[in-house]
Protein backbone atom coordinates (compact mmCIF):
# COMPACT_ATOMS: atom_id res chain seq x y z
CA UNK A 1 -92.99 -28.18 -151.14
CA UNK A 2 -89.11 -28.74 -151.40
CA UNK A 3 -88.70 -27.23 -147.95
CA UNK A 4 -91.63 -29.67 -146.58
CA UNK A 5 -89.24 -32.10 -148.15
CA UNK A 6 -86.08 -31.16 -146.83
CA UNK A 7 -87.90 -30.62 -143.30
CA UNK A 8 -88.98 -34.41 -142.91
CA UNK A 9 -85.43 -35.59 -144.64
CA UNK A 10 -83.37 -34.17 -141.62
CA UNK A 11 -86.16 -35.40 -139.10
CA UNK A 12 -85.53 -38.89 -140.73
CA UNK A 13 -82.23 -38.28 -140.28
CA UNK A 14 -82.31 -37.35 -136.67
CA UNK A 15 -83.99 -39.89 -135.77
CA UNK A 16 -82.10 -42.98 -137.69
CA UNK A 17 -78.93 -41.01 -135.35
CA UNK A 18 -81.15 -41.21 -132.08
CA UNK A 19 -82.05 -45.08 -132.85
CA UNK A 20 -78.17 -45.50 -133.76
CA UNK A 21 -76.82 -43.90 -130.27
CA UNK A 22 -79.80 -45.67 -128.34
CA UNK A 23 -78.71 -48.87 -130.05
CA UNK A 24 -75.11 -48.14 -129.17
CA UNK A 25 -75.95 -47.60 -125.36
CA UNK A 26 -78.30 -50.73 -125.21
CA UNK A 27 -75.79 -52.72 -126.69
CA UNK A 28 -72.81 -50.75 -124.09
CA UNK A 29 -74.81 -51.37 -121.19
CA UNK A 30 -74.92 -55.53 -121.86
CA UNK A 31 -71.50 -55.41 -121.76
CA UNK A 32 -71.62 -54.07 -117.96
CA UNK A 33 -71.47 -55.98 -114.99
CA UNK A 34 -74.96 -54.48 -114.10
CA UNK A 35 -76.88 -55.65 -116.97
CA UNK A 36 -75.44 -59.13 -115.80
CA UNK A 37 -75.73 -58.84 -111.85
CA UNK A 38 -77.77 -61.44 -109.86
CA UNK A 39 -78.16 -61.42 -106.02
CA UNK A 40 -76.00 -64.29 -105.64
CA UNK A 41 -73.11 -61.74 -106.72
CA UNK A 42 -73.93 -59.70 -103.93
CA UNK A 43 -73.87 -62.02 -101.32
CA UNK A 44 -70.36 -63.21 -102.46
CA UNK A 45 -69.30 -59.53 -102.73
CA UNK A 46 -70.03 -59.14 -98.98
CA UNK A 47 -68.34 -62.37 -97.77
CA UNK A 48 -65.15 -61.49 -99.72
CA UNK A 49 -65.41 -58.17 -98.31
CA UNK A 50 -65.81 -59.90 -94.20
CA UNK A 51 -62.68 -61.81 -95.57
CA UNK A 52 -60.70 -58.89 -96.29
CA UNK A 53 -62.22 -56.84 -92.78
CA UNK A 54 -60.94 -60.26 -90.63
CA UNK A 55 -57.44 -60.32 -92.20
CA UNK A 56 -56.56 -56.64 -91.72
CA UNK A 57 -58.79 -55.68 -88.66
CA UNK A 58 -58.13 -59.07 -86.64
CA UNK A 59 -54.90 -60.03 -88.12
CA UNK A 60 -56.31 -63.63 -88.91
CA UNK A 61 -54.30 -65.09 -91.46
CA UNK A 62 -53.75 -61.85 -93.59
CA UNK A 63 -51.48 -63.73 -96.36
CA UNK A 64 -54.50 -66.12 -97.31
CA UNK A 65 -57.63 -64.31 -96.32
CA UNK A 66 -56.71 -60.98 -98.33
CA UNK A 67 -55.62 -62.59 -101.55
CA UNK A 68 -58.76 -65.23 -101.63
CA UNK A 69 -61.31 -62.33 -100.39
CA UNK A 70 -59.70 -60.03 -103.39
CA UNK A 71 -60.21 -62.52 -105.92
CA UNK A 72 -64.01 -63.24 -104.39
CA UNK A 73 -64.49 -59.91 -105.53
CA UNK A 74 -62.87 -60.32 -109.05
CA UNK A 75 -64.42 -63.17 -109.22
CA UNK A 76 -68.33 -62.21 -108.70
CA UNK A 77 -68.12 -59.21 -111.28
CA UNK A 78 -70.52 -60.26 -113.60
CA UNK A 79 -69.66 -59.94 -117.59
CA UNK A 80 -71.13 -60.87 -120.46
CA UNK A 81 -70.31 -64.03 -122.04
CA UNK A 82 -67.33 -65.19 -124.18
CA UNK A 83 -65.15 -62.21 -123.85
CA UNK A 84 -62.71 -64.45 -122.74
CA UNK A 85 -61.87 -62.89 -119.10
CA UNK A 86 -64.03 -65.26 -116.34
CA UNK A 87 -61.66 -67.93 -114.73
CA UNK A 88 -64.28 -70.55 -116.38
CA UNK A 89 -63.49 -69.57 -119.84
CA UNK A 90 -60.75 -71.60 -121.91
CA UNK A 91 -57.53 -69.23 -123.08
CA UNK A 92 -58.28 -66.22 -120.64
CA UNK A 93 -55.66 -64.94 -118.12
CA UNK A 94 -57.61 -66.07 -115.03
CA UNK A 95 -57.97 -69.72 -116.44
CA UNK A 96 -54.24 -70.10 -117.42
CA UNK A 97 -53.21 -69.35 -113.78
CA UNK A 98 -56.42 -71.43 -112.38
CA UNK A 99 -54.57 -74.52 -114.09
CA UNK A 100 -52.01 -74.44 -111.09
CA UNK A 101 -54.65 -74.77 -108.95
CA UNK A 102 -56.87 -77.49 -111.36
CA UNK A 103 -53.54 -79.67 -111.91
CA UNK A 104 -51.66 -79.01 -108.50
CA UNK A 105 -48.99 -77.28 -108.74
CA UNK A 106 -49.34 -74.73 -106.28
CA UNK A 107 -49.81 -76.98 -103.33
CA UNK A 108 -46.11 -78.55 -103.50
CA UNK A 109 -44.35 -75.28 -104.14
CA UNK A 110 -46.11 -74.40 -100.98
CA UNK A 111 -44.71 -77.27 -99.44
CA UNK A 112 -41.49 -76.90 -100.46
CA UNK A 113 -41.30 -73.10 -98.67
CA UNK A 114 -43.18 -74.93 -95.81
CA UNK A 115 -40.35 -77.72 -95.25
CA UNK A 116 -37.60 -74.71 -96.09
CA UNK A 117 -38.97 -72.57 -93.46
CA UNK A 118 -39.84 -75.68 -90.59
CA UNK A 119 -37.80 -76.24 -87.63
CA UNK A 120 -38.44 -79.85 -86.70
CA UNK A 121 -36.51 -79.86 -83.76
CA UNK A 122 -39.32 -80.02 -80.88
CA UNK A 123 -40.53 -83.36 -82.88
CA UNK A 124 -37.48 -84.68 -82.92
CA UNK A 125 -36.58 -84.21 -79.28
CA UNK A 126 -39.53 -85.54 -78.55
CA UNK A 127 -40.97 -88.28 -80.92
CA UNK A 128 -43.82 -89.04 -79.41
CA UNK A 129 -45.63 -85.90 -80.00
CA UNK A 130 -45.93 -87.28 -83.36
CA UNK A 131 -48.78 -89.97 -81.74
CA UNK A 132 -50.80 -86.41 -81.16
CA UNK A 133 -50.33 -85.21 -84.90
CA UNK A 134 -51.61 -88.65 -86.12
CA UNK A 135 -54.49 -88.87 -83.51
CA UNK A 136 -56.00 -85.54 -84.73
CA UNK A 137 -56.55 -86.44 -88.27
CA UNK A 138 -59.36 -88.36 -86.95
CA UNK A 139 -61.15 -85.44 -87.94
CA UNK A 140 -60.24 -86.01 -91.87
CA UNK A 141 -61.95 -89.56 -91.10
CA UNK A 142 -64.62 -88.81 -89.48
CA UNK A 143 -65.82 -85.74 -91.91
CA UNK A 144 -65.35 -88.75 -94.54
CA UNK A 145 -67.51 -90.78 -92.59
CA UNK A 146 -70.18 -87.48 -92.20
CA UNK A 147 -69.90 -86.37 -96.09
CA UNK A 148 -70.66 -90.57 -96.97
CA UNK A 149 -73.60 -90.28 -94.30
CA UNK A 150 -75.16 -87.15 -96.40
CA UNK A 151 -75.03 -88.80 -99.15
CA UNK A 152 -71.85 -87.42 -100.95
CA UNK A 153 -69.77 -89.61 -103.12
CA UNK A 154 -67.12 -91.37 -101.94
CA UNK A 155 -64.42 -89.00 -103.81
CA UNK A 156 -65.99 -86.06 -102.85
CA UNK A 157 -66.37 -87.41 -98.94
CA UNK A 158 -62.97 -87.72 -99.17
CA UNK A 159 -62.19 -84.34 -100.68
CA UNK A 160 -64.41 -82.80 -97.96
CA UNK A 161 -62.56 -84.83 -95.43
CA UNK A 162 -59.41 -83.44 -95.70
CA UNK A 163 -60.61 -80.20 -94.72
CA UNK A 164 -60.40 -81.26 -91.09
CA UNK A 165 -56.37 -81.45 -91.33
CA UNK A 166 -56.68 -77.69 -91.34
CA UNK A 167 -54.07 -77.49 -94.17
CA UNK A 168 -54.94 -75.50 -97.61
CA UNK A 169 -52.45 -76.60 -100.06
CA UNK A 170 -53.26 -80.51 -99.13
CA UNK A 171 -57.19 -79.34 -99.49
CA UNK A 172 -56.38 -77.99 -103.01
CA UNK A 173 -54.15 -80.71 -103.95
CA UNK A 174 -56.85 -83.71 -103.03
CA UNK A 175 -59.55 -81.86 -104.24
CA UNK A 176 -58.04 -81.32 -107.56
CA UNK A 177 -57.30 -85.14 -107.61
CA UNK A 178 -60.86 -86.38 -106.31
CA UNK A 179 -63.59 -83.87 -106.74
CA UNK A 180 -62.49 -80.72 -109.15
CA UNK A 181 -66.39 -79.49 -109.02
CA UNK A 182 -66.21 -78.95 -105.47
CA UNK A 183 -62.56 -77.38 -105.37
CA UNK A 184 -63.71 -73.70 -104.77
CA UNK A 185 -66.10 -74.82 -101.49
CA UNK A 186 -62.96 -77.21 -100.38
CA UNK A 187 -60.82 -74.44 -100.71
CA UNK A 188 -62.46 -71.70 -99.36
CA UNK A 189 -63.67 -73.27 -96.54
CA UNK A 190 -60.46 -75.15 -95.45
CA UNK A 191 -58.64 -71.33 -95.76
CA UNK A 192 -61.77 -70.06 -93.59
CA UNK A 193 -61.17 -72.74 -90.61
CA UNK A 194 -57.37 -72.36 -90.49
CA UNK A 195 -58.14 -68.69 -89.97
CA UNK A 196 -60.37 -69.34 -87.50
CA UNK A 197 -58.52 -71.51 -85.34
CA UNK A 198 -57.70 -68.55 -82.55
CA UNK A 199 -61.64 -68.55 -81.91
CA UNK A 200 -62.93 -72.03 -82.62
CA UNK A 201 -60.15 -74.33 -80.69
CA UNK A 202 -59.79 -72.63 -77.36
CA UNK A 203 -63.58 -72.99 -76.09
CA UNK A 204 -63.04 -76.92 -76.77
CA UNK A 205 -59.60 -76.97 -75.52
CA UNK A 206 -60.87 -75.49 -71.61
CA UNK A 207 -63.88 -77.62 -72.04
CA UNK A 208 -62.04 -80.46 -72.10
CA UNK A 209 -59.30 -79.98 -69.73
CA UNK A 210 -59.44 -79.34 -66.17
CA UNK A 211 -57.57 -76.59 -64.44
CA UNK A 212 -54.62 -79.30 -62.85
CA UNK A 213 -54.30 -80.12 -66.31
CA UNK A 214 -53.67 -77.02 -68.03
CA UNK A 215 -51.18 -76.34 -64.91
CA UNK A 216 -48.31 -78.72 -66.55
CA UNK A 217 -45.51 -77.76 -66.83
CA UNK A 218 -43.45 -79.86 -69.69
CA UNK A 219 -39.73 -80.76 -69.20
CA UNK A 220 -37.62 -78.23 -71.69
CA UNK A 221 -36.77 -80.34 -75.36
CA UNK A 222 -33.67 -81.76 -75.74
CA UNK A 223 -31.32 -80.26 -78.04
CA UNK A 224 -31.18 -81.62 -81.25
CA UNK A 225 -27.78 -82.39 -82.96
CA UNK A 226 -27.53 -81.18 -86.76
CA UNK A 227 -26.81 -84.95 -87.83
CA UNK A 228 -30.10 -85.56 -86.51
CA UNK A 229 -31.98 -82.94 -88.40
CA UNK A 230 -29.97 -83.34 -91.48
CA UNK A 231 -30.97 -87.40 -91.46
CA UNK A 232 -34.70 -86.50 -90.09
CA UNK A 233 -35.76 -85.24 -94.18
CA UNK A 234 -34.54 -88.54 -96.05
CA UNK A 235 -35.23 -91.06 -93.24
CA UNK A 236 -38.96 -89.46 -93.18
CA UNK A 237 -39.38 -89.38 -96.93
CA UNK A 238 -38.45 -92.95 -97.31
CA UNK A 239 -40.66 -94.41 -94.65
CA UNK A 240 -43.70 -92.10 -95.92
CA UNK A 241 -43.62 -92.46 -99.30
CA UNK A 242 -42.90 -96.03 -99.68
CA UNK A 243 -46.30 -96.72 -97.41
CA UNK A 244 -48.07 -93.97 -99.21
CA UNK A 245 -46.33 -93.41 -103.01
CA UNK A 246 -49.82 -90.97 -103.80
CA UNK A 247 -48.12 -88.69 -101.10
CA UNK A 248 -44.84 -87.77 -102.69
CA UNK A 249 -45.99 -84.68 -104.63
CA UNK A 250 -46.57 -83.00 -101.07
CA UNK A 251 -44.16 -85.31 -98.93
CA UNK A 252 -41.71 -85.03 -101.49
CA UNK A 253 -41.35 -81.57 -101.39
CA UNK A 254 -41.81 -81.13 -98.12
CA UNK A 255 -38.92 -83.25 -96.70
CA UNK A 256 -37.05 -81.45 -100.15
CA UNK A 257 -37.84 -78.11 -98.87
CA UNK A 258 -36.38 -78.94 -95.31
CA UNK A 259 -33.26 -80.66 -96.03
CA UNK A 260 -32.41 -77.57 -98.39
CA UNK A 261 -32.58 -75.45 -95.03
CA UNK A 262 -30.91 -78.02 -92.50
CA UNK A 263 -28.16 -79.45 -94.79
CA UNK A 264 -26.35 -75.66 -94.12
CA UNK A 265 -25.01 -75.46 -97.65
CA UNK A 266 -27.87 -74.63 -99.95
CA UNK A 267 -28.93 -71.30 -98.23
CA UNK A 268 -29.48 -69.37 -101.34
CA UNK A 269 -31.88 -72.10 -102.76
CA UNK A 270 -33.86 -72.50 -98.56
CA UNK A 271 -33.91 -68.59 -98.63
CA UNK A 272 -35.69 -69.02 -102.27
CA UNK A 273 -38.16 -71.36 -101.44
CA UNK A 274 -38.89 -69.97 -98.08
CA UNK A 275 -39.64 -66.29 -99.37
CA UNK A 276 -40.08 -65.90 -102.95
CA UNK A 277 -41.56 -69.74 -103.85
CA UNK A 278 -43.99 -69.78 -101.24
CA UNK A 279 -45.12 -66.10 -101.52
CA UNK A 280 -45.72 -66.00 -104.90
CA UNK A 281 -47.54 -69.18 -105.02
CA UNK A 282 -49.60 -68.39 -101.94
CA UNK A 283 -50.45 -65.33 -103.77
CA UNK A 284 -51.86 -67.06 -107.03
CA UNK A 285 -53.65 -70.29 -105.11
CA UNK A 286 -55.76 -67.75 -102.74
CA UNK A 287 -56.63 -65.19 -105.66
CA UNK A 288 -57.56 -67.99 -108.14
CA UNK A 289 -59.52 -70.41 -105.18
CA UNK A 290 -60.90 -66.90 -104.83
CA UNK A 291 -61.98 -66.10 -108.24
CA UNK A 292 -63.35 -69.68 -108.87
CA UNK A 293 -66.24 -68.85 -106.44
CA UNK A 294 -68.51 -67.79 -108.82
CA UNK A 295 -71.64 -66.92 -107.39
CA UNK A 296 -73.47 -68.83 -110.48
CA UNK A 297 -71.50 -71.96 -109.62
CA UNK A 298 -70.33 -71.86 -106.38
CA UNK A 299 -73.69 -70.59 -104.07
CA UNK A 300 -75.80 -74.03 -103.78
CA UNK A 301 -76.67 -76.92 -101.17
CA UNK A 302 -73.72 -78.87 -101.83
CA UNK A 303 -71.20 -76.10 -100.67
CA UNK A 304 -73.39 -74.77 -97.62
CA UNK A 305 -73.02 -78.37 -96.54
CA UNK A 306 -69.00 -78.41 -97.48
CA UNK A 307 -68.92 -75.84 -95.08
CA UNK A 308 -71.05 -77.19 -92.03
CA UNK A 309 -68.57 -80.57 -92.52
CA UNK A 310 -65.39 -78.79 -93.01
CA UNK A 311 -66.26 -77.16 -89.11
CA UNK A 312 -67.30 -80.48 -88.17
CA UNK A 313 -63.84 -82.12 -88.79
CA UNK A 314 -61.88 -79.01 -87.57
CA UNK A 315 -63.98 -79.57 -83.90
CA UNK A 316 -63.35 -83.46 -84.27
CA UNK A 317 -59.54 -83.30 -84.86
CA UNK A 318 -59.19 -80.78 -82.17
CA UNK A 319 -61.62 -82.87 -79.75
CA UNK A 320 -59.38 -85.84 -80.91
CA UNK A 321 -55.78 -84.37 -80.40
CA UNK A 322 -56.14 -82.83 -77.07
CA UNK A 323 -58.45 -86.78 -75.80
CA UNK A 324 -55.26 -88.36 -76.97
CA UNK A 325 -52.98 -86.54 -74.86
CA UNK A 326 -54.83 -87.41 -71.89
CA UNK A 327 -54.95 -90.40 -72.69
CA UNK A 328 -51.06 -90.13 -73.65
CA UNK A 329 -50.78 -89.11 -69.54
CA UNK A 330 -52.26 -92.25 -67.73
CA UNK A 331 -49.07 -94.08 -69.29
CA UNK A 332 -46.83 -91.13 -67.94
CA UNK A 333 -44.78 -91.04 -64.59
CA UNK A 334 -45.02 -87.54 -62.96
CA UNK A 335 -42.79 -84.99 -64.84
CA UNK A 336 -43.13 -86.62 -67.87
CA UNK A 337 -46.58 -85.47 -68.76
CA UNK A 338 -47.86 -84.01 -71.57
CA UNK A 339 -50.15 -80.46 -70.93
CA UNK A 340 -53.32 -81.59 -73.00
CA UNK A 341 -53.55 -77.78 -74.50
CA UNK A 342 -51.09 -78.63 -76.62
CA UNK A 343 -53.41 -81.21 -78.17
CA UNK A 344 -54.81 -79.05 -80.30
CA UNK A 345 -51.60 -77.92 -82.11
CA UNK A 346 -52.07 -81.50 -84.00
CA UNK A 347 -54.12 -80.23 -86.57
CA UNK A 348 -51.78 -78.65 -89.60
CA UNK A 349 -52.47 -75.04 -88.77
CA UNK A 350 -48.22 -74.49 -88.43
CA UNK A 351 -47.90 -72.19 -86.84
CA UNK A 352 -51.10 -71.05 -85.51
CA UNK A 353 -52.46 -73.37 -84.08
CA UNK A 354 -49.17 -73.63 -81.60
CA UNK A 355 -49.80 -70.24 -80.64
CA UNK A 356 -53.10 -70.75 -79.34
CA UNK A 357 -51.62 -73.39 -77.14
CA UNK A 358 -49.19 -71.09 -76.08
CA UNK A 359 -51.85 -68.87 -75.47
CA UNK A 360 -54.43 -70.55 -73.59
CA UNK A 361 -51.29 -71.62 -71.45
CA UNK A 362 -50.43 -68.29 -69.95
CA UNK A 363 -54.06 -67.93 -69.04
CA UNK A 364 -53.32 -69.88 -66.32
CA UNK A 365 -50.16 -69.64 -65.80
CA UNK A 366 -48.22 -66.39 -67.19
CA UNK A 367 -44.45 -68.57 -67.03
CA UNK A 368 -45.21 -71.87 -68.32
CA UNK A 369 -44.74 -70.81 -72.23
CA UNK A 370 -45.78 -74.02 -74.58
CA UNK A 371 -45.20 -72.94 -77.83
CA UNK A 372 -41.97 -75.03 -78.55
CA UNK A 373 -43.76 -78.18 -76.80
CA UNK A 374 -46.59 -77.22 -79.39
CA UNK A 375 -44.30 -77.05 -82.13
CA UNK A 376 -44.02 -81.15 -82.30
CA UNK A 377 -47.29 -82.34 -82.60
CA UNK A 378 -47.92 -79.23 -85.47
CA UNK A 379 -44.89 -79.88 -87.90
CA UNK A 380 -46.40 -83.39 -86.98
CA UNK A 381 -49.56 -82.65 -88.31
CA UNK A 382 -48.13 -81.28 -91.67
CA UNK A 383 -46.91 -84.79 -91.77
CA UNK A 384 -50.20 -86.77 -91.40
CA UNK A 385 -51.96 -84.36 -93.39
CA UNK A 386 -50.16 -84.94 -96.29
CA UNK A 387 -49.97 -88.88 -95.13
CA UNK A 388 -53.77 -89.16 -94.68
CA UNK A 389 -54.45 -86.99 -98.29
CA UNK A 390 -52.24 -90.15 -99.68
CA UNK A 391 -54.21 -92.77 -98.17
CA UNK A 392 -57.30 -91.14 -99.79
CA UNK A 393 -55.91 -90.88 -102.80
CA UNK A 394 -54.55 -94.59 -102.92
CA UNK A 395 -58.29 -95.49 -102.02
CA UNK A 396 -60.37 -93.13 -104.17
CA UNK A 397 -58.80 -92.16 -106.99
């Protein structure tokens, strides 16, 4: 009888151990990411992966595509909720660094490196360029127009809009401003476009030019005195902030970041804001923009059509800045004319988007080289950018 007794104690106790361990697993395995996982995480695995592929495989924008597609990936590992590590949740490490990107402060530092690393000489030899930079935000305006039409709000039109100036940081920054909800779509999709331009702007760019035009052959700039480049910073912070004041945090730092490098004395501090500034804030807005895209919060309508505007108002402001510079030509004598391919250089892509000019140009004609004509209209274009992000800002806000 004892030993019956004994028997069933240690079968008790075997099992109360095999409940305890099976407990302990069930409980382990709700702490994975594939207790958690949804098909939504997949499909954002998969585009952060094509991210990574197209920065190392076709070289297309490598220091923004690698760090966003990484952090797509970091970012759509499911978890269980509350531990305190998803970019959504208050006091984790993600969310402290996501505040740069929720408050702005990563655009400007950007800027800064921008201005310290921008030669403005080919604007400033020849100011009219500028006239092409302006025309081809039309596509920031017109994917306002488009996001209003769908039936977006007028903030969120306008955050949407910007997307068409081809320029991240300025994406980030009015997004943060206007429409914080929609700052992961904005973002991503603004970074995806600017990588893109090598295949989406040439098709438009011989559609819309004839063979004559792409021909032209542009007189060779000026040079430009160091007075004039050392004056070009404060003249064009004081006439584009005091129209636009909402501008200055880009602006500001722009024009800061460029009289550091053409004033000649401040090397160290130019060398600083063109390497280490911009890198490591490049590096923390693309991994954060790409851990915000949450597969729970960022796959819905509103971001598939974010996307479908954002190429709408990249095609419109290159349609718009190479139209201009035809027009530009019928007030030109011979030999002053401007070679339309350079039209699309007015969108913000610096310095991309000068290269395809260049490009396209030696297609047709393997000595006429157009990437310092190019150069104006795109530094010019980092100009309106941040001018047009102001005038949305000033109207939305």
């Amino acid at each position: 009888m004892l030993s019956l007794f004994a028997t069933l104690l240690q079968v008790a106790e075997k099992m109360s151990f095999m409940d305890f361990v099976q407990n302990q697993l069930g409980q382990f395995f709700q702490y994975t990411a594939f207790a958690n996982f949804e098909i939504g995480h997949i499909v954002m695995m998969i585009i952060g992966c094509f991210f990574i592929t197209l920065a190392i495989t076709k070289e297309f924008e490598p220091m923004l595509l690698i760090p966003i597609g990484f952090g797509i990936l970091i970012g759509n590992i499911p978890f269980f909720p509350g531990l305190k590590i998803g970019i959504y949740e208050q006091g984790s490490v993600l969310n402290i660094l996501y505040h740069g990107v929720q408050n702005g402060w990563y655009p400007p530092l950007i800027f800064l490196g921008i201005g310290a690393m921008t030669d403005f000489s080919a604007l400033l030899s020849n100011p009219k360029l500028m006239l092409i930079g302006a025309a081809a935000q039309f596509g920031i305006f017109g994917a306002y127009t488009a996001a209003l039409a769908l039936g977006f709000a007028p903030n969120e039109a306008g955050a949407i809009g910007i997307i068409g100036g081809a320029d991240g940081p300025t994406a980030i920054f009015i997004s943060s401003q206007l429409a914080p909800e929609l700052m992961g779509a904005i973002a991503v999709s603004a970074y995806s476009y600017m990588a893109l331009v090598p295949v989406i702007q040439p098709p438009i760019m011989r559609c819309l030019t004839t063979k004559k035009e792409r021909l032209i052959r542009m007189k060779s700039p000026r040079q430009v005195s160091k007075t004039e480049k050392v004056i070009f910073p404060i003249i064009g912070l004081l006439l584009t902030c005091m129209i636009v004041p909402t501008g200055i945090p880009l602006l500001g730092m722009l024009f800061f970041g460029n009289l550091l490098k053409e004033s000649g004395v401040t090397r160290r501090l130019a060398n600083t804001a063109s390497n280490t500034i911009i890198d490591v804030a490049t590096i923390l807005i693309g991994l954060t923009v790409g851990c915000s895209t949450q597969a729970t919060t960022f796959l819905n309508a509103k971001s598939i059509g974010i996307f479908a505007l954002g190429a709408f108002s990249f095609v419109v402001a290159t349609f718009f800045g190479v139209l201009f510079t035809k027009f530009m030509n019928l007030f030109l004598k011979e030999g002053n004319k401007i070679n339309p391919l350079i039209g699309n250089s007015g969108v913000s892509a610096v310095p991309d988007a000068a290269r395809v000019s260049n490009n396209v140009g030696l297609e047709y004609d393997n000595k006429n080289y157009l990437l310092m004509h190019a150069m104006g209209p795109n530094v010019a274009g980092v100009i309106g950018s941040a001018v047009a992000a102001g005038i949305l800002l000033a109207f939305l806000k």
